[in-house]
C-alpha atoms as a PDB file:
ATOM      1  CA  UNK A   1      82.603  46.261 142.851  1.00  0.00           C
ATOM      2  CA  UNK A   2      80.542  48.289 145.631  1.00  0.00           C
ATOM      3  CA  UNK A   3      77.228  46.905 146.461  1.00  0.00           C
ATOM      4  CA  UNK A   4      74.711  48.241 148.910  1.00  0.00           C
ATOM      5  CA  UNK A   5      71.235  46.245 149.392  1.00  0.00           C
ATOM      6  CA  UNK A   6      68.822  48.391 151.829  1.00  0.00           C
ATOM      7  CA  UNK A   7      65.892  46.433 153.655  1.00  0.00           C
ATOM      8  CA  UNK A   8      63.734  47.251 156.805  1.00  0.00           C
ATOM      9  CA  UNK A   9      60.905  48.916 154.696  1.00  0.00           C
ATOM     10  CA  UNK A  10      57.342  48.347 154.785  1.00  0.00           C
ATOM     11  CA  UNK A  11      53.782  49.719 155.486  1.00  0.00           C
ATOM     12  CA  UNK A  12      53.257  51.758 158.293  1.00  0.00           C
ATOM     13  CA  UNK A  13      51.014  53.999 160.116  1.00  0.00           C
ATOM     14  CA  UNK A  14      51.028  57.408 160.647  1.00  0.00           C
ATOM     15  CA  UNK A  15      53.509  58.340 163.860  1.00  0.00           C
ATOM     16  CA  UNK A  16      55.026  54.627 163.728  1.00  0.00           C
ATOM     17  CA  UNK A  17      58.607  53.766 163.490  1.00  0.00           C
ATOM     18  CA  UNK A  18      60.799  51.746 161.095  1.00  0.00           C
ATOM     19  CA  UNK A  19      64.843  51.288 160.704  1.00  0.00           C
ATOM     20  CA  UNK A  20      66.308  51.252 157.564  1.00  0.00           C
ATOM     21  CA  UNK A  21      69.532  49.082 157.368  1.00  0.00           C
ATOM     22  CA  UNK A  22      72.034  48.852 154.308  1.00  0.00           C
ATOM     23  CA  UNK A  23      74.875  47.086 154.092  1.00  0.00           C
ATOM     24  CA  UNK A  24      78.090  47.416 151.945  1.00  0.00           C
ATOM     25  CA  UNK A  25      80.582  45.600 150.780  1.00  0.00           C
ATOM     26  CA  UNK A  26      83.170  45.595 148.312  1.00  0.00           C
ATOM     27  CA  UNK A  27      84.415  49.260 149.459  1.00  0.00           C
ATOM     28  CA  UNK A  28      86.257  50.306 151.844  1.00  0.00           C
ATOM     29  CA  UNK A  29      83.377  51.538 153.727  1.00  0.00           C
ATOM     30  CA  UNK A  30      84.891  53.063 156.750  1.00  0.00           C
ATOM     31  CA  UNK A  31      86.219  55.720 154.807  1.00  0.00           C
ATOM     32  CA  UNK A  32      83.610  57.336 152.995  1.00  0.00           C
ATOM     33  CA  UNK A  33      80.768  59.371 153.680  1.00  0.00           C
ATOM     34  CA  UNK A  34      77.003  57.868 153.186  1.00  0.00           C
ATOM     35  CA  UNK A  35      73.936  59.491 152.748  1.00  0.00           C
ATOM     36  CA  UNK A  36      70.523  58.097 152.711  1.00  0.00           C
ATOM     37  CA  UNK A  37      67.987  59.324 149.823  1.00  0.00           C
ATOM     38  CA  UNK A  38      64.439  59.038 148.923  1.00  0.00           C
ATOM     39  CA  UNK A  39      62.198  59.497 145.914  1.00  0.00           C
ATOM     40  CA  UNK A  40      58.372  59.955 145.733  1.00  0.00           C
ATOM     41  CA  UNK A  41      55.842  59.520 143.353  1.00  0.00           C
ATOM     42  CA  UNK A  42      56.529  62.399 141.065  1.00  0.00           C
ATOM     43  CA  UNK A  43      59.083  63.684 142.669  1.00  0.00           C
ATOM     44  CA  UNK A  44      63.433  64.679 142.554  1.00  0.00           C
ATOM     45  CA  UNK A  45      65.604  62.022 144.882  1.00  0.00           C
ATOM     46  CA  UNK A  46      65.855  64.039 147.612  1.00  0.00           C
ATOM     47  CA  UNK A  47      68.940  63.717 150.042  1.00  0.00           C
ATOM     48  CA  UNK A  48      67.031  62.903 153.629  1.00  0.00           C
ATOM     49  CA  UNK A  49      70.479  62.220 156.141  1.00  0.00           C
ATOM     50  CA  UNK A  50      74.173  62.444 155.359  1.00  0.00           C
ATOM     51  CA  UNK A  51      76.854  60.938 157.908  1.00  0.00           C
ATOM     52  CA  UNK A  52      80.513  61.809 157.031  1.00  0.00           C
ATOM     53  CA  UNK A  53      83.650  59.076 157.846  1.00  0.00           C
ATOM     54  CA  UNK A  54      84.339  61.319 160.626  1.00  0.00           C
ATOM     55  CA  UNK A  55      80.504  60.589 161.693  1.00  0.00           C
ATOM     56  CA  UNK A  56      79.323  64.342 161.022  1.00  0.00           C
ATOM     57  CA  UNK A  57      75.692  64.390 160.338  1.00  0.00           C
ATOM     58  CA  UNK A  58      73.254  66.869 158.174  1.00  0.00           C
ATOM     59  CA  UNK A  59      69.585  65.969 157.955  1.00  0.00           C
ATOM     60  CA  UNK A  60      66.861  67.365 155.389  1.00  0.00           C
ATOM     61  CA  UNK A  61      64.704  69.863 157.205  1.00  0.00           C
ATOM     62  CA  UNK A  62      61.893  67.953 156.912  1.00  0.00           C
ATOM     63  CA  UNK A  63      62.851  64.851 159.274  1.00  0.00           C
ATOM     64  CA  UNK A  64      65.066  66.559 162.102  1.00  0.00           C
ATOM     65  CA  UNK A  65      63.874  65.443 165.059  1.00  0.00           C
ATOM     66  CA  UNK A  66      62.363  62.467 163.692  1.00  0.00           C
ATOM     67  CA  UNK A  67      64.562  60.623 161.722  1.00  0.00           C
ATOM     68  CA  UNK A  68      68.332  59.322 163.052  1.00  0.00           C
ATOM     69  CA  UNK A  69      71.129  57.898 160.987  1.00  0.00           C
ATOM     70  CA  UNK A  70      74.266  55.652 162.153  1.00  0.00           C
ATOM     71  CA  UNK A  71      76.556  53.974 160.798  1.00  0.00           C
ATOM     72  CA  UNK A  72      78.413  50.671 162.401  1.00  0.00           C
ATOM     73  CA  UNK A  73      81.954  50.785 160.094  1.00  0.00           C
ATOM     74  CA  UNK A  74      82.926  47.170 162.020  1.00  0.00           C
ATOM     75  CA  UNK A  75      79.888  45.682 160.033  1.00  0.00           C
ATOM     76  CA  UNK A  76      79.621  47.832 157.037  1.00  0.00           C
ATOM     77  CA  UNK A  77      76.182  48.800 157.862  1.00  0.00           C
ATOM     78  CA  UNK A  78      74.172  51.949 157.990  1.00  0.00           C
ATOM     79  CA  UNK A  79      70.759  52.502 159.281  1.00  0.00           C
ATOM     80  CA  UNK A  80      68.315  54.731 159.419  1.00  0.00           C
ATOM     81  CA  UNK A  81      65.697  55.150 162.416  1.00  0.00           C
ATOM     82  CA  UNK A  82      62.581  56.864 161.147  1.00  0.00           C
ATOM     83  CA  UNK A  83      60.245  57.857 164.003  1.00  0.00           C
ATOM     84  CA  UNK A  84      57.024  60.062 163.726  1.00  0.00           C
ATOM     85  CA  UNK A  85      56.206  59.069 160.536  1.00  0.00           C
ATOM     86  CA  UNK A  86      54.226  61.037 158.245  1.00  0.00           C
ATOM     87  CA  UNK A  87      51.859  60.512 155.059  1.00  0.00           C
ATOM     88  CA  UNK A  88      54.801  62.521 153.210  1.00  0.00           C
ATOM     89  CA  UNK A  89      57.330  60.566 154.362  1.00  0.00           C
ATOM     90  CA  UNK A  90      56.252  58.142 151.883  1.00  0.00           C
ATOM     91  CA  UNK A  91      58.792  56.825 149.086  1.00  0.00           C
ATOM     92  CA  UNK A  92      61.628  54.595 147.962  1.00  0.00           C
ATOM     93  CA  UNK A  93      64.846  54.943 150.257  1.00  0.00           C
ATOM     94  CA  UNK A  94      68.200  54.594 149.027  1.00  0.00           C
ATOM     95  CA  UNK A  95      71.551  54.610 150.563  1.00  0.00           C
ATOM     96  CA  UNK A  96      74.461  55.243 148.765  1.00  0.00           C
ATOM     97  CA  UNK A  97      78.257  55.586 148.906  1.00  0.00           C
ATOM     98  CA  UNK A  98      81.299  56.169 147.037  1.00  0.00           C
ATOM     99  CA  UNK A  99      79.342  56.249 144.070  1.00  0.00           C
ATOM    100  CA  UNK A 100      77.397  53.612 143.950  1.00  0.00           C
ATOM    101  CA  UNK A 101      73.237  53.000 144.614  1.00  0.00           C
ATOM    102  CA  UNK A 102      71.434  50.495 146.843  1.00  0.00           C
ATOM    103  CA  UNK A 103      68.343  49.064 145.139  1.00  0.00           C
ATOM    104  CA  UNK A 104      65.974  50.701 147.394  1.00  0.00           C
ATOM    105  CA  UNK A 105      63.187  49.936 149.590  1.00  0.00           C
ATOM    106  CA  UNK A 106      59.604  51.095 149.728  1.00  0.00           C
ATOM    107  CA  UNK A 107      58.003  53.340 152.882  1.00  0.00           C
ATOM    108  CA  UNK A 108      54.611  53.168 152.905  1.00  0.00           C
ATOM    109  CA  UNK A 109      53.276  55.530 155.530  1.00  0.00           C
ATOM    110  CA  UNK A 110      49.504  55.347 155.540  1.00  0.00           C
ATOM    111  CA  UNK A 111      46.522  54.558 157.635  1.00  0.00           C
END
């Protein structure tokens, strides 16, 4: 059974920084691909950063430059370094891989 539990999230202000860490288990991790999503208020779950097995990475428009994902396959962990955050930045993050969903964790970006 995969499982993926997501912490690091939190209230922030405007241009601050937080990392995003998830860690799997019960998959064999190293071999798939794992994307981090978020959902606001109102709004679709949006795909945000997507790093491949082979560590190839795609980023939603609206965070490249800001936002960074990695992924440590000794540990099972991904993360996700959000930098320059912004008021719409705001929502719950998920990661997920090989089919299965983290729980999430809230961004609050606000001043």
């Amino acid at each position: 059974q995969v499982q993926l539990a997501e912490s690091g999230g939190g209230l922030v202000q405007p241009g601050g920084s937080l990392r995003l860490s998830c860690a799997a288990s019960g998959i064999m991790f190293s071999i798939n691909r794992v994307a981090w999503y978020r959902q606001a208020p109102g709004k679709e779950r949006e795909a945000v950063a997507i790093i491949s097995a082979l560590g190839n990475i795609n980023y939603v428009d609206s965070v490249k430059g800001r936002f960074t994902i990695s992924r440590d396959n000794a540990k099972n962990m991904v993360y996700l370094q959000m930098n320059s955050l912004k008021p719409e930045d705001t929502a719950v993050y998920y990661c997920s891989t090989g089919g299965a969903w983290g729980q999430g964790t809230q961004v609050t970006v606000s001043s």
